[in-house]
C-alpha atoms as a PDB file:
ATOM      1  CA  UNK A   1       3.809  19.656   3.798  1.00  0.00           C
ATOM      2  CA  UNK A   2       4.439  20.398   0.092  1.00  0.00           C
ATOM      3  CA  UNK A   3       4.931  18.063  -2.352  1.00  0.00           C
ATOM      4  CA  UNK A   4       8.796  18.888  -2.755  1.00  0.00           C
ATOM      5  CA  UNK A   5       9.305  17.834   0.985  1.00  0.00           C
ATOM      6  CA  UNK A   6       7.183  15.298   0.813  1.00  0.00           C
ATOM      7  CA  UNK A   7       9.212  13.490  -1.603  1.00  0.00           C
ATOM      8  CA  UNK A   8      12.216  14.325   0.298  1.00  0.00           C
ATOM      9  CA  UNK A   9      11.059  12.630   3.751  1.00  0.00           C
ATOM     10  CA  UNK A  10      10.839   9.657   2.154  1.00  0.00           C
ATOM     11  CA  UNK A  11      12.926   6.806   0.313  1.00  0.00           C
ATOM     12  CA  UNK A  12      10.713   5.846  -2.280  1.00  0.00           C
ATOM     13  CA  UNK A  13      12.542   3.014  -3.834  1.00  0.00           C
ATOM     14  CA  UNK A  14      12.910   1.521  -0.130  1.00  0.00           C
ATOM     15  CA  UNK A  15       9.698   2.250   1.167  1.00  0.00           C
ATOM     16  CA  UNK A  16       8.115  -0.188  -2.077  1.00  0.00           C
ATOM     17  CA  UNK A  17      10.277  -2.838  -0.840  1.00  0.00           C
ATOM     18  CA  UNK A  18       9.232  -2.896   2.324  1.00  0.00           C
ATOM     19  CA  UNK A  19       5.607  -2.376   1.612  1.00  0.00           C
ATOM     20  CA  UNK A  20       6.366  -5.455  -1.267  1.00  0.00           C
ATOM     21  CA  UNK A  21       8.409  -7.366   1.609  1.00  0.00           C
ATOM     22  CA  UNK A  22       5.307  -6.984   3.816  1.00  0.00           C
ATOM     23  CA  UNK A  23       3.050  -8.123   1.584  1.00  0.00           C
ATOM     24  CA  UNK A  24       4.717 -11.335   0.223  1.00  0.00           C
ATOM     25  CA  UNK A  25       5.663 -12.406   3.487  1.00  0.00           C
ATOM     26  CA  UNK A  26       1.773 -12.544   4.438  1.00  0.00           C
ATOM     27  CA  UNK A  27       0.070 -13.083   1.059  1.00  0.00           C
ATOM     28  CA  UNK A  28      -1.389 -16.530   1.226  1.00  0.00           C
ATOM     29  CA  UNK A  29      -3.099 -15.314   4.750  1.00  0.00           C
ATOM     30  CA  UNK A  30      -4.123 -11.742   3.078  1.00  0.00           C
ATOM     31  CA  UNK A  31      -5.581 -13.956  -0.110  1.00  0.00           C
ATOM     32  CA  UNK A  32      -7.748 -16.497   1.904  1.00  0.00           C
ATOM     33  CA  UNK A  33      -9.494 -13.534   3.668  1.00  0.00           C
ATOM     34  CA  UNK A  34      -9.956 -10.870   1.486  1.00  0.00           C
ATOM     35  CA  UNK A  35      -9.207 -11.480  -2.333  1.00  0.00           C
ATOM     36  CA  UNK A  36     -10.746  -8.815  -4.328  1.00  0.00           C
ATOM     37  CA  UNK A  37     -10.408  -6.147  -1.700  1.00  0.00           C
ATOM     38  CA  UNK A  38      -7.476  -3.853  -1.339  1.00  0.00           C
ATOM     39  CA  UNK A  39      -4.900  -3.883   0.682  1.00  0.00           C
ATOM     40  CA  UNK A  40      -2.883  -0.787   2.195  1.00  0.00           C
ATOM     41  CA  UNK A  41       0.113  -1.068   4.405  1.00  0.00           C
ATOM     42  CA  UNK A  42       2.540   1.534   5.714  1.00  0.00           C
ATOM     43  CA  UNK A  43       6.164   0.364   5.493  1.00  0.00           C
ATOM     44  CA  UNK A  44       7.521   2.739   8.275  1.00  0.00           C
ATOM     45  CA  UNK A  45       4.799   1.196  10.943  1.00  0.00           C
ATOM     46  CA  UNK A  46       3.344  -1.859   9.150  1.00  0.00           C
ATOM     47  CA  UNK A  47      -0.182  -1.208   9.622  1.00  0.00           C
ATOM     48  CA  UNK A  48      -2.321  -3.026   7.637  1.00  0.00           C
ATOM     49  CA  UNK A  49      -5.582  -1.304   6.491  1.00  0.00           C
ATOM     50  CA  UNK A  50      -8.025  -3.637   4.688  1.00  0.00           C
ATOM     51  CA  UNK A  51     -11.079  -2.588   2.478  1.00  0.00           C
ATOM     52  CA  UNK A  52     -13.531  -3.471  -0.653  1.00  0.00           C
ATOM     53  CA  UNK A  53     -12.650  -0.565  -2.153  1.00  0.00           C
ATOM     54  CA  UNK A  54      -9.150   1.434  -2.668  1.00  0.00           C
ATOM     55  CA  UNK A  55     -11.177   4.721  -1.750  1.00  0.00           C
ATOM     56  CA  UNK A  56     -12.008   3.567   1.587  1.00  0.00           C
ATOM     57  CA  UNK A  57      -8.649   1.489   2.131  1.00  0.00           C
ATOM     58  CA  UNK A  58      -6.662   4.937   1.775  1.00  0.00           C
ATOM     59  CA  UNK A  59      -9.242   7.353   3.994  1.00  0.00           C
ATOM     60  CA  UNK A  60      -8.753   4.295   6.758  1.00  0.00           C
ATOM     61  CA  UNK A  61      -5.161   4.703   6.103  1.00  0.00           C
ATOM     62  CA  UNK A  62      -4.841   8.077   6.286  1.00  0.00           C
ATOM     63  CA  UNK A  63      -6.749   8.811   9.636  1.00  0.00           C
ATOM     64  CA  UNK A  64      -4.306   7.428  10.713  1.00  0.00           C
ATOM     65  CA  UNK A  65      -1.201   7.989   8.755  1.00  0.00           C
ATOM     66  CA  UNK A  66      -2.404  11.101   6.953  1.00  0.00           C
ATOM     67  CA  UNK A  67       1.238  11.838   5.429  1.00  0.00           C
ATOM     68  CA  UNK A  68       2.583   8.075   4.948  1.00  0.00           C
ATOM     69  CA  UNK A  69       3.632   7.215   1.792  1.00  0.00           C
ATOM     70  CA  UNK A  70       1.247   3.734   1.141  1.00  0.00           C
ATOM     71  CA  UNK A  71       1.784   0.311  -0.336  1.00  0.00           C
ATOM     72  CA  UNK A  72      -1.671  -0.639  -1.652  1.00  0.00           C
ATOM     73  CA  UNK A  73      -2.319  -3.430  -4.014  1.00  0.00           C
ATOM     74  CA  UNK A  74      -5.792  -5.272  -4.602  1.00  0.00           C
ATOM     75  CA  UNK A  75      -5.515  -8.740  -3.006  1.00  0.00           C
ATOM     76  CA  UNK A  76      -5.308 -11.586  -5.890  1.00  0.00           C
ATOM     77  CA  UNK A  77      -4.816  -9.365  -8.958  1.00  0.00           C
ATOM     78  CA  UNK A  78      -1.663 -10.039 -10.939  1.00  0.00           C
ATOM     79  CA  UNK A  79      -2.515  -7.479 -13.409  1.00  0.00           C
ATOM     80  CA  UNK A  80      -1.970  -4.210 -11.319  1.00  0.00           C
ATOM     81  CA  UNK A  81      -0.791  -2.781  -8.417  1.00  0.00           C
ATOM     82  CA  UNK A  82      -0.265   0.531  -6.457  1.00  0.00           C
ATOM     83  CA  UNK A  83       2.811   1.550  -5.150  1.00  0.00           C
ATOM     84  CA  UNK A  84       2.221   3.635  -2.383  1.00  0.00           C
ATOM     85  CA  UNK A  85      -0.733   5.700  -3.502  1.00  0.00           C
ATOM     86  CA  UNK A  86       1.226   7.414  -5.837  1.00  0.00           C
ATOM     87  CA  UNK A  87       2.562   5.477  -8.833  1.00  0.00           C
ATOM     88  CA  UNK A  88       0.520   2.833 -10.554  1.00  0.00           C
ATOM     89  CA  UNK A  89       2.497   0.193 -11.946  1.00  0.00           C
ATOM     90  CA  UNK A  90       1.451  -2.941 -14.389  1.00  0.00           C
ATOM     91  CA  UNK A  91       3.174  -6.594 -13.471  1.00  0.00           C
ATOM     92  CA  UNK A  92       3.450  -9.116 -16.172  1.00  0.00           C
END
């Protein structure tokens, strides 16, 4: 798959929301187990993938979702976060 069709599978916009959605709905849980780690989830199935570092996060992720656009944030950092392992993004 190129990157052209790629893009074109996929609602970008949409899919952040429902990685965000995901996320918020479970964050107090995700940030008394593993702050400082990352976080990945897939929007389309909801898996959660959980690692120390955002290398190993996204090759757990993608075993298993090799072509799944990713939500990934690091668990208990307001100062950055990863929208689906494409875009990087600063919060204020």
């Amino acid at each position: 798959m190129n990157k052209k069709e790629f893009l074109n599978k996929f609602d970008f916009n949409k899919s952040v929301n429902r990685g965000e959605n995901i996320y918020k709905k479970n964050k107090s849980k995700y940030e008394e187990t593993g702050k400082g780690k990352y976080l990945a989830i897939d929007p389309e199935s909801k898996d959660i993938y959980l690692d120390e570092t955002l290398f190993g996060v996204l090759m757990s992720a993608r075993q298993v979702h090799p072509n799944a656009l990713l939500y990934i944030v690091k668990i208990g950092c307001n100062t950055a976060r990863i929208d689906l392992s494409i875009k990087i993004t600063t919060e204020k």
